[in-house]
Structure formats: structure tokens, C-alpha cells
C-alpha atoms as a PDB file:
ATOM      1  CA  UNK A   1      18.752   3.615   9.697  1.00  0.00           C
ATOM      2  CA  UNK A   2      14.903   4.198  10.198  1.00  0.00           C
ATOM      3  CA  UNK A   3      12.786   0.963  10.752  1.00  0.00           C
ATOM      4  CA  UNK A   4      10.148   1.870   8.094  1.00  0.00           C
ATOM      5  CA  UNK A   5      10.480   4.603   5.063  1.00  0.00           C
ATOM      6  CA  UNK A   6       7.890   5.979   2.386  1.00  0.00           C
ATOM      7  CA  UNK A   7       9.031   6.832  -1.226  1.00  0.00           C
ATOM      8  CA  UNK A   8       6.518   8.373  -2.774  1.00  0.00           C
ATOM      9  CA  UNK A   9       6.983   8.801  -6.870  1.00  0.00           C
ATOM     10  CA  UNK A  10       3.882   9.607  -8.900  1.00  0.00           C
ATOM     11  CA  UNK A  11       2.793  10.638 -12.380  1.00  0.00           C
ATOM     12  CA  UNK A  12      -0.579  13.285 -12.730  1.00  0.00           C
ATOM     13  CA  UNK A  13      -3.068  10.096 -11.823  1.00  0.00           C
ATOM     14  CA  UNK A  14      -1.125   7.484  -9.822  1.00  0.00           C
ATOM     15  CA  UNK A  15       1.188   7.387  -6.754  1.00  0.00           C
ATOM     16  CA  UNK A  16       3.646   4.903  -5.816  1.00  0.00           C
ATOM     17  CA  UNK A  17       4.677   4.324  -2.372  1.00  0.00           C
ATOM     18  CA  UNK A  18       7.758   2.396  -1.926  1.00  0.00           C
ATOM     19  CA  UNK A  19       7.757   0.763   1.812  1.00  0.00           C
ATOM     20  CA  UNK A  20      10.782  -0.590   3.538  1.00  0.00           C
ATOM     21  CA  UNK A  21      11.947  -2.027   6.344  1.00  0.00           C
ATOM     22  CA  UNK A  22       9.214  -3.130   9.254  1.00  0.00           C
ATOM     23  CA  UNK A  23       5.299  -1.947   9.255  1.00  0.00           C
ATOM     24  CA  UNK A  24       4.407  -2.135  13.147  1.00  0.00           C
ATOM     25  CA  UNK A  25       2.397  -0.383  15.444  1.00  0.00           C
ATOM     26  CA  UNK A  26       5.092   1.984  15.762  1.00  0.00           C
ATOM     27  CA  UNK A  27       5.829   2.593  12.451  1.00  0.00           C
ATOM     28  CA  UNK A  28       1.992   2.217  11.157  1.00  0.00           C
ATOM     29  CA  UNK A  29       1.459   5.869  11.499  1.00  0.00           C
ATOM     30  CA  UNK A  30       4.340   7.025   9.021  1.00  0.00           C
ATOM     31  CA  UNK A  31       2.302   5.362   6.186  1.00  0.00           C
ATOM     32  CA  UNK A  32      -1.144   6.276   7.312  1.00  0.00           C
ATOM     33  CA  UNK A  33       0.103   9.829   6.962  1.00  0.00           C
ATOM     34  CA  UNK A  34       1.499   9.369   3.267  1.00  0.00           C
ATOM     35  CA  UNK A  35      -1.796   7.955   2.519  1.00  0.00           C
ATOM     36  CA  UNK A  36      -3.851  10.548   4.522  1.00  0.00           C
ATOM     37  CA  UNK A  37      -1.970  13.386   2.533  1.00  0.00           C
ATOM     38  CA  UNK A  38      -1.999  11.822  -0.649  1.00  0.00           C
ATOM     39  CA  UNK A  39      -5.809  11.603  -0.197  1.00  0.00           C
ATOM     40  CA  UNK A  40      -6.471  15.929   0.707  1.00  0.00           C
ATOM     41  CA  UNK A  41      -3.779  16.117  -2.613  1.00  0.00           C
ATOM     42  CA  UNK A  42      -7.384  14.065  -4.041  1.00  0.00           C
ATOM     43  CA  UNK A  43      -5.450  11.293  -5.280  1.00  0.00           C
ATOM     44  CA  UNK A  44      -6.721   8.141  -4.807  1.00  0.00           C
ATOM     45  CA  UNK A  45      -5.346   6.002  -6.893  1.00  0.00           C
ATOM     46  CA  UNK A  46      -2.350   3.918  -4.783  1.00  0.00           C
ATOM     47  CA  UNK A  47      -0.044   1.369  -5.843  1.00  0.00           C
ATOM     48  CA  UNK A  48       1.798   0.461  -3.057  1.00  0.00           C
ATOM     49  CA  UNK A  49       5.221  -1.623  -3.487  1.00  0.00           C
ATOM     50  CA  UNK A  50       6.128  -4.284  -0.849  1.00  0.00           C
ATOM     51  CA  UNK A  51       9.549  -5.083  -2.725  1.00  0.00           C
ATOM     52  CA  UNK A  52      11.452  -3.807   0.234  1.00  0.00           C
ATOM     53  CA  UNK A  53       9.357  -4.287   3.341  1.00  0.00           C
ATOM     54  CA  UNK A  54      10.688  -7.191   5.319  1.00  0.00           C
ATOM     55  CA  UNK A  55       8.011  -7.502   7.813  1.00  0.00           C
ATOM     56  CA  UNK A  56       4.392  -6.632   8.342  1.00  0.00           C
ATOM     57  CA  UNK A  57       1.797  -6.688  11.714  1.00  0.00           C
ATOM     58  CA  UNK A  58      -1.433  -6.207  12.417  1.00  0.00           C
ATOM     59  CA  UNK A  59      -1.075  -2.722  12.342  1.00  0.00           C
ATOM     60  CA  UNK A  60       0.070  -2.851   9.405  1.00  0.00           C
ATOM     61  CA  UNK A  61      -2.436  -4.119   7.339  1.00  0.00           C
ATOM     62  CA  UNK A  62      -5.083  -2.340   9.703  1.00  0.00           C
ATOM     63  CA  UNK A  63      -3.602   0.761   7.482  1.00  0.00           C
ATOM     64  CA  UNK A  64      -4.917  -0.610   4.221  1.00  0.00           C
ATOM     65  CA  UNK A  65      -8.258  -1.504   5.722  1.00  0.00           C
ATOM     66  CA  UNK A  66      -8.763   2.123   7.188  1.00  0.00           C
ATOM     67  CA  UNK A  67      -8.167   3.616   3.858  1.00  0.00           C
ATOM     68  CA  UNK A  68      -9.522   1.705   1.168  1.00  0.00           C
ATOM     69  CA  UNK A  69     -13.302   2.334   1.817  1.00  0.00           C
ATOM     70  CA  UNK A  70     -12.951   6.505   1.374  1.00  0.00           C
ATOM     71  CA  UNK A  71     -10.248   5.245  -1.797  1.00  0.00           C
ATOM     72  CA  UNK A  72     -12.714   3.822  -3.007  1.00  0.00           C
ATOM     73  CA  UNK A  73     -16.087   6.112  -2.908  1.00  0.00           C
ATOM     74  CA  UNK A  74     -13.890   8.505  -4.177  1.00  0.00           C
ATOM     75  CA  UNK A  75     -13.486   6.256  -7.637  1.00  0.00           C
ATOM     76  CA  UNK A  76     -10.184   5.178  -6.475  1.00  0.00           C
ATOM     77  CA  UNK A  77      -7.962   1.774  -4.987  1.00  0.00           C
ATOM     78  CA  UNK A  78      -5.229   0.668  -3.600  1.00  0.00           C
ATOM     79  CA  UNK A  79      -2.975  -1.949  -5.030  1.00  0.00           C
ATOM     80  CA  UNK A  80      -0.699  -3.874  -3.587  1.00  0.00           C
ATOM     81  CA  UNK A  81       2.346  -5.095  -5.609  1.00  0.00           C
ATOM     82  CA  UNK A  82       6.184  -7.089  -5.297  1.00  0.00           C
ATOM     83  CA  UNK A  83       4.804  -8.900  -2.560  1.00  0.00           C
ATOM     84  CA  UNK A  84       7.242 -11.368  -1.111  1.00  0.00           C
ATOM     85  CA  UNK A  85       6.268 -14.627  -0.395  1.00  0.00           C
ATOM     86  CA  UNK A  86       6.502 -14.504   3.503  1.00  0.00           C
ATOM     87  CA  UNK A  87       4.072 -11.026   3.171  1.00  0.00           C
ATOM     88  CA  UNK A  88       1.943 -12.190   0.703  1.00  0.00           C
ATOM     89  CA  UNK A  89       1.394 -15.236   2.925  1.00  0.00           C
ATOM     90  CA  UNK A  90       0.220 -12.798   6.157  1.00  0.00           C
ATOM     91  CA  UNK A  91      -1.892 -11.017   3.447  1.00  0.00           C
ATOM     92  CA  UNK A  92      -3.243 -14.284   1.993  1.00  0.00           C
ATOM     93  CA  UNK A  93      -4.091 -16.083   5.627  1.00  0.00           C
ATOM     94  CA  UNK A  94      -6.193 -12.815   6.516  1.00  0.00           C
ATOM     95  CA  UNK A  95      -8.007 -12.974   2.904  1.00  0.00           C
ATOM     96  CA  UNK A  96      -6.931  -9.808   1.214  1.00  0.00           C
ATOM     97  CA  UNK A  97      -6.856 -11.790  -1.777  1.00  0.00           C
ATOM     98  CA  UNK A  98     -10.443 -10.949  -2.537  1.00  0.00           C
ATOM     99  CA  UNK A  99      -9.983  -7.618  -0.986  1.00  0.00           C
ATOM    100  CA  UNK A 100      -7.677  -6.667  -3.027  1.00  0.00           C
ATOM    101  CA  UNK A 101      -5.655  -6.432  -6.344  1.00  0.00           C
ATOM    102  CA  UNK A 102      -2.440  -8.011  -5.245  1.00  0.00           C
ATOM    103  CA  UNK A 103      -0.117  -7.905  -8.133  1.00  0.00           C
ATOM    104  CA  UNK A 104       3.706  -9.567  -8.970  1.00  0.00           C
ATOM    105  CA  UNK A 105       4.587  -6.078 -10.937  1.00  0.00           C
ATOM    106  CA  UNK A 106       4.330  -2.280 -10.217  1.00  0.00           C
ATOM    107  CA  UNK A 107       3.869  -1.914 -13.780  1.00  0.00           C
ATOM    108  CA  UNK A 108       0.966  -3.996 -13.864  1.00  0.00           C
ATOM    109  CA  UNK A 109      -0.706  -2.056 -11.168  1.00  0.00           C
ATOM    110  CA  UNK A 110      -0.012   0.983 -13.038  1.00  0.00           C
ATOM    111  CA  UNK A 111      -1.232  -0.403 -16.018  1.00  0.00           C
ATOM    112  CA  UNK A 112      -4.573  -1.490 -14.629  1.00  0.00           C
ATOM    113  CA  UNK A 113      -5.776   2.211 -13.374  1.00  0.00           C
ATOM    114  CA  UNK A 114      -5.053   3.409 -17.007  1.00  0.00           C
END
């Protein structure tokens, strides 16, 4: 089994990426790809769903930080949804909070870029 995987589902305006497993250094670069080529498809508007990811470093969340400047001067964001409470914590001590739209649902991600 691979440490970290990317689903990517998406409708005409917004992709979901599904992450699982553990978002390292090592594995950083699998999602900063996804995100890379979701940005030259110019789509920028990214819900991403933590449901399944059991584990999250620095690298990690240096991913979200790289992107979400270009996301956003190109009229779109990231959001971060299904969070559990040991990731939301890491996410919460570094103040993504304000960063951020971190949200319980997918759906109500989705529903917000509509």
C-alpha cells in the first residue's frame, strides 16, 4: 500500500482531492503535483478532503502555503474539509484558521464556491 494517495473527482468548476494515508516530506511532492496540474488545467478552485489522511508534517502544510497565493490571484481558493481532530489541531496551532476556510463537510466547501 502507498503511504499517501490523491483522488481527484471534479465537476466543470471545482476539484476534489481526496488525501490518504501520511503527508511528509516524502510524500509532499505527490500532492504538489495534483495541485500544480490542476492549476495549467486553470482550475483553481480546490476543496481538499482530509477524511482519510492520518498524519500531516511540515511539509505538508508547506504545500498549501506554496499554492494558495497564485489560487488566489487567479480568483480562486483552497478549502480544506473532514478535518480530524488530531489534523485540525496541527492546522489550528500554526493558525490556518484565519488562513483558511476549514470546513466539517465537503459539501459545504462545494457549496461555498457556487
Amino acid at each position: 500500500m502507498a503511504l499517501f494517495e490523491v483522488n481527484r473527482k471534479e465537476d466543470s468548476e471545482i476539484a476534489v482531492l481526496n488525501i490518504k494515508g501520511y503527508l511528509d516530506a516524502h510524500t509532499a511532492p505527490k500532492l504538489e503535483e495534483e495541485i500544480q496540474s490542476l492549476m495549467n488545467e486553470q482550475k483553481y478552485k480546490i476543496v481538499v478532503n482530509f477524511s482519510e489522511l492520518t498524519y500531516i508534517s511540515s511539509a505538508g502544510l508547506g504545500v498549501f502555503m506554496g499554492f494558495i497565493e497564485p489560487i488566489r490571484e487567479n480568483a480562486g481558493d483552497i478549502k480544506l474539509t473532514n478535518m480530524t481532530p488530531k489534523i485540525f489541531r496541527v492546522f489550528d496551532l500554526l493558525g490556518f484558521p484565519s488562513l483558511y476556510d476549514i470546513l466539517d463537510l465537503e459539501e459545504d466547501a462545494i457549496a461555498k464556491f457556487k
